[in-house]
N, C-alpha and C. Protein backbone atom coordinates (compact mmCIF):
# COMPACT_ATOMS: atom_id res chain seq x y z
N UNK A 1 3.30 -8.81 20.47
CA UNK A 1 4.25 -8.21 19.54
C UNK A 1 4.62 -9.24 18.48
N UNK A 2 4.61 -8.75 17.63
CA UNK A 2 4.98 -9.73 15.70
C UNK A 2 6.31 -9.48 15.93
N UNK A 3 7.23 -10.49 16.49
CA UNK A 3 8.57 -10.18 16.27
C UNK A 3 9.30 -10.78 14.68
N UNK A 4 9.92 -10.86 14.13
CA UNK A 4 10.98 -11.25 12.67
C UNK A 4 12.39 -11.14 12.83
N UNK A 5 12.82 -12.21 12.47
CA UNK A 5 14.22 -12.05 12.27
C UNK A 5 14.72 -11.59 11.35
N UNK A 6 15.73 -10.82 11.53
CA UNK A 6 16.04 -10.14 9.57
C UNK A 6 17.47 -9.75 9.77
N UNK A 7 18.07 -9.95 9.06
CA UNK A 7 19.97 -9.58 9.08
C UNK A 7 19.92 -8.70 8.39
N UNK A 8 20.94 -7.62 8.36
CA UNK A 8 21.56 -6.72 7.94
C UNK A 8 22.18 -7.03 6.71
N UNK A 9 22.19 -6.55 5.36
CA UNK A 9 22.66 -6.78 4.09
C UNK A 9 23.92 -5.99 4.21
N UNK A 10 25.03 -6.18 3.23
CA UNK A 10 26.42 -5.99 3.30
C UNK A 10 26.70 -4.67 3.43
N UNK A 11 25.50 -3.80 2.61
CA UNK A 11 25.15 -2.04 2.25
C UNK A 11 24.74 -1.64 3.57
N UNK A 12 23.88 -2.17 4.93
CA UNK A 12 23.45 -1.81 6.14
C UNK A 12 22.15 -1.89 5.88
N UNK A 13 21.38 -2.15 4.80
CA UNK A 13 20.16 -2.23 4.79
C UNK A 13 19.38 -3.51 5.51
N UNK A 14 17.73 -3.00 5.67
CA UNK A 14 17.20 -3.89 6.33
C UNK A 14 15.77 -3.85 5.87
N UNK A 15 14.81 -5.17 5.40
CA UNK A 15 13.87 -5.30 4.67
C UNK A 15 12.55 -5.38 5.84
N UNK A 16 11.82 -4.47 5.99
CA UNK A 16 10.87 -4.51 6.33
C UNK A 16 9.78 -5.72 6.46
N UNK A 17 9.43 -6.41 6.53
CA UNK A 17 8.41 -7.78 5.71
C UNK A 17 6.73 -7.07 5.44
N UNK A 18 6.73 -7.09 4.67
CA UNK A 18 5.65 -6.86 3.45
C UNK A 18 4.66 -6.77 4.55
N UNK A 19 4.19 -7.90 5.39
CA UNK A 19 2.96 -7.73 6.17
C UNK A 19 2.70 -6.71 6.96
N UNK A 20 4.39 -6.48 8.01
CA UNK A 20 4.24 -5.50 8.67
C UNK A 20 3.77 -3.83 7.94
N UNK A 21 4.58 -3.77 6.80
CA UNK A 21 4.32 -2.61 5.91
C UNK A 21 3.06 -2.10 5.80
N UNK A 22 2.32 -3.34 5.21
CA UNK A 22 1.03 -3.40 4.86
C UNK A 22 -0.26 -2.57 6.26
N UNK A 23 0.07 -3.42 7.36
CA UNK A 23 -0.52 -3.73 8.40
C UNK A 23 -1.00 -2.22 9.09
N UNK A 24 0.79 -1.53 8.65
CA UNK A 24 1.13 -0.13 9.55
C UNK A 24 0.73 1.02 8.56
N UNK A 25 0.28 0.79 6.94
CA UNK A 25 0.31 1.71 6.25
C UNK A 25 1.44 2.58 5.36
N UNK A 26 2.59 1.74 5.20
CA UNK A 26 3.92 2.24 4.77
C UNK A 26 4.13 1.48 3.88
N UNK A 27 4.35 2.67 2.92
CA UNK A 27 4.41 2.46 1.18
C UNK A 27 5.50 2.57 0.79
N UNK A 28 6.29 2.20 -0.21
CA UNK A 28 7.65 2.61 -0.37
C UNK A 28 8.19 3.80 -0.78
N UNK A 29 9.21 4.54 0.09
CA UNK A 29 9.88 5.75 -0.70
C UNK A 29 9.16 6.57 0.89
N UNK A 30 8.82 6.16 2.00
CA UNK A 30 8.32 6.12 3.18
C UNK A 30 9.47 6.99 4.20
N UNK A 31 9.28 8.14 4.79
CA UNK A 31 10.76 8.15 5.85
C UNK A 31 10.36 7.68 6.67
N UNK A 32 11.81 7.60 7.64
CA UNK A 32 11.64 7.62 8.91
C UNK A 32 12.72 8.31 9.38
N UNK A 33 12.47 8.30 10.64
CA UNK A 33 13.42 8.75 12.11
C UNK A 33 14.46 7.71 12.60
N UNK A 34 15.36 7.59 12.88
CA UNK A 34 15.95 6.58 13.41
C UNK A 34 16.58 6.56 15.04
N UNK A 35 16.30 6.45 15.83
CA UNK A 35 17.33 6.77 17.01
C UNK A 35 17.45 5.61 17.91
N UNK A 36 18.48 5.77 19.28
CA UNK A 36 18.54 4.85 20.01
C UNK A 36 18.22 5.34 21.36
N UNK A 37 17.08 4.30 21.71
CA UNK A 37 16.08 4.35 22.72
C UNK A 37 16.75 3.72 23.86
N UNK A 38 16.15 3.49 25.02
CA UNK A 38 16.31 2.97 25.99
C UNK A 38 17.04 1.86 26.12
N UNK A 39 18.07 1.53 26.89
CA UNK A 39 18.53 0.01 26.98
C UNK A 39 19.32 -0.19 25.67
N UNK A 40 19.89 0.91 24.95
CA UNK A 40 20.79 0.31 23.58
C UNK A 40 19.32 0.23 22.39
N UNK A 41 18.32 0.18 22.42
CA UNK A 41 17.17 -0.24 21.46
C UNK A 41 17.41 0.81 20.67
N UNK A 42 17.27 0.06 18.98
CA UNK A 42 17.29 1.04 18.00
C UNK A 42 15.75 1.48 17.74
N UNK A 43 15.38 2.85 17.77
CA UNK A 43 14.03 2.68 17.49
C UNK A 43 14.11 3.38 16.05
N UNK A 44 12.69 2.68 15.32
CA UNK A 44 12.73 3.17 14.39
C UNK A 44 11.33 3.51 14.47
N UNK A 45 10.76 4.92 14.05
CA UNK A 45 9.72 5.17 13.74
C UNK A 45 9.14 5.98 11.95
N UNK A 46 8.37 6.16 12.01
CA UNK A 46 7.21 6.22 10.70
C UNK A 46 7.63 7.58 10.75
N UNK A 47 8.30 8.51 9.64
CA UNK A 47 8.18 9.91 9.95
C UNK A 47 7.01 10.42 9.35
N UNK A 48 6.11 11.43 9.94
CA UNK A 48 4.79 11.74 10.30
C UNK A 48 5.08 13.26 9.61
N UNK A 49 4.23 14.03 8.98
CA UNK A 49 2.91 13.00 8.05
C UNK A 49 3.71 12.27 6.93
N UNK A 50 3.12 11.18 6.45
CA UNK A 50 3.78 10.69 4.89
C UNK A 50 2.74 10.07 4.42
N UNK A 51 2.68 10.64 3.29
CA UNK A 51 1.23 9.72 1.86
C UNK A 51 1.53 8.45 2.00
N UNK A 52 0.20 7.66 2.20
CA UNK A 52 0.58 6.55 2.01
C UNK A 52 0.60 5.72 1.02
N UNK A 53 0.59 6.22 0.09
CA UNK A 53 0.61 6.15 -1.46
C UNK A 53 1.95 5.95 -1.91
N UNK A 54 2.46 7.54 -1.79
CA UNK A 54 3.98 7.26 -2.80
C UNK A 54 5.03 7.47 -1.17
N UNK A 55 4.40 7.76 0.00
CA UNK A 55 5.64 8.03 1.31
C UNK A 55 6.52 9.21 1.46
N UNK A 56 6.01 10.20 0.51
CA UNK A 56 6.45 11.64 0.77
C UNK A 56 6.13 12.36 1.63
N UNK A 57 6.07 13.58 1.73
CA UNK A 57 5.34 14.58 2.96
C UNK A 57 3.81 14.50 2.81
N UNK A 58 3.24 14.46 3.51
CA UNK A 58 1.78 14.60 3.65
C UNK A 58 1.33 15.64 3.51
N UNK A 59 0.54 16.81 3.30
CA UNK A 59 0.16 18.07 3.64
C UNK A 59 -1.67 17.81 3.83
N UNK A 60 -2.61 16.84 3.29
CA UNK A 60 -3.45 16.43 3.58
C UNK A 60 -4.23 14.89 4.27
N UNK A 61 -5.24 14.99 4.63
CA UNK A 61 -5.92 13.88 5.44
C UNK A 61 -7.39 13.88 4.40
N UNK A 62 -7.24 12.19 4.14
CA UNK A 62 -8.35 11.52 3.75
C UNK A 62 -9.06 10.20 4.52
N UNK A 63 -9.73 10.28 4.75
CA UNK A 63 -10.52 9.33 5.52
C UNK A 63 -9.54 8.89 6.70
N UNK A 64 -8.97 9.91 7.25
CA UNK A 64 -8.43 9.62 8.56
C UNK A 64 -6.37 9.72 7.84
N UNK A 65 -6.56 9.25 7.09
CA UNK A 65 -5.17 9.02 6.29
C UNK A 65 -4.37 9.89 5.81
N UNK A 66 -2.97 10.18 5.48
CA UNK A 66 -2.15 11.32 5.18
C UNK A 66 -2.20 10.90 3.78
N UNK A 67 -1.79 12.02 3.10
CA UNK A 67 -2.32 11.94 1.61
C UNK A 67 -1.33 13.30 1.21
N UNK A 68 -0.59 13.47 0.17
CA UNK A 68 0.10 14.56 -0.39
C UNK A 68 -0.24 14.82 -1.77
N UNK A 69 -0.35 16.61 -2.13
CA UNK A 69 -1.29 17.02 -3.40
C UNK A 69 -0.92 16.42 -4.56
N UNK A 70 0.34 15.71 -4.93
CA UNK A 70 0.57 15.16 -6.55
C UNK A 70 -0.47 13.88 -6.11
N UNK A 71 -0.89 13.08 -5.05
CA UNK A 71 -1.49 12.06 -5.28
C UNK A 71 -3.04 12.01 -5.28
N UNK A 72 -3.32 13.16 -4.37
CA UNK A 72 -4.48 14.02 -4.33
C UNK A 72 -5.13 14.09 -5.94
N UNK A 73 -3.93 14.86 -6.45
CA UNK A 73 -4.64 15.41 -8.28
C UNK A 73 -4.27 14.05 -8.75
N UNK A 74 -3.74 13.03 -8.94
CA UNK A 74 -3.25 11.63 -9.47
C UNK A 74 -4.52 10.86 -9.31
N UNK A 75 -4.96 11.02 -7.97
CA UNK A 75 -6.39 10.10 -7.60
C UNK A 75 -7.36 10.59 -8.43
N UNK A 76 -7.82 12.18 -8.52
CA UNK A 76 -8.86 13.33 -8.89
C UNK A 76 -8.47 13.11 -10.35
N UNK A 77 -7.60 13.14 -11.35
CA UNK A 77 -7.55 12.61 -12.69
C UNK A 77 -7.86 11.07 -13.19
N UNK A 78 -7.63 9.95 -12.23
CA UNK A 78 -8.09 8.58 -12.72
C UNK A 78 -9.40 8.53 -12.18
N UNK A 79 -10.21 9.38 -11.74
CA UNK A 79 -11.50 9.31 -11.06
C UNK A 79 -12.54 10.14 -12.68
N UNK A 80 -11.64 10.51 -13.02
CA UNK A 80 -12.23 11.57 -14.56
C UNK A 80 -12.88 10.69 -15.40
């Protein structure tokens, strides 16, 4: 497990580190789920599907990957 230390900012926010982002496929503007798991643990998970592009709803799969139609036609116009 890649553990990180990271504090809580004054607002409650909390910064992801870039690698992990990268690693897991989470783009910014990304949801998630938040709850508390076992033993007090906050879990946070990836809410499913989300583009991994812009992190909205997904409604399609590309090469295994969630993908949503503005990025779909965004990709299909710079491919022109």
């Amino acid at each position: 497990m890649n553990k990180k230390f990271k504090t809580l900012s004054k607002a409650g926010s909390l910064t992801i580190p870039a690698d992990i982002r990268r690693d897991l496929g989470i783009a910014a503007g990304a949801g998630f789920d938040i709850s508390i798991g076992d033993n007090g643990r906050i879990v946070l998970e990836k809410h499913t599907p989300t583009c991994i592009f812009c992190g909205k709803y997904a409604t399609k799969k590309h090469y295994g990957r969630d993908i949503c139609e503005v990025c779909v036609h965004q990709i299909a116009e710079e491919d022109k």
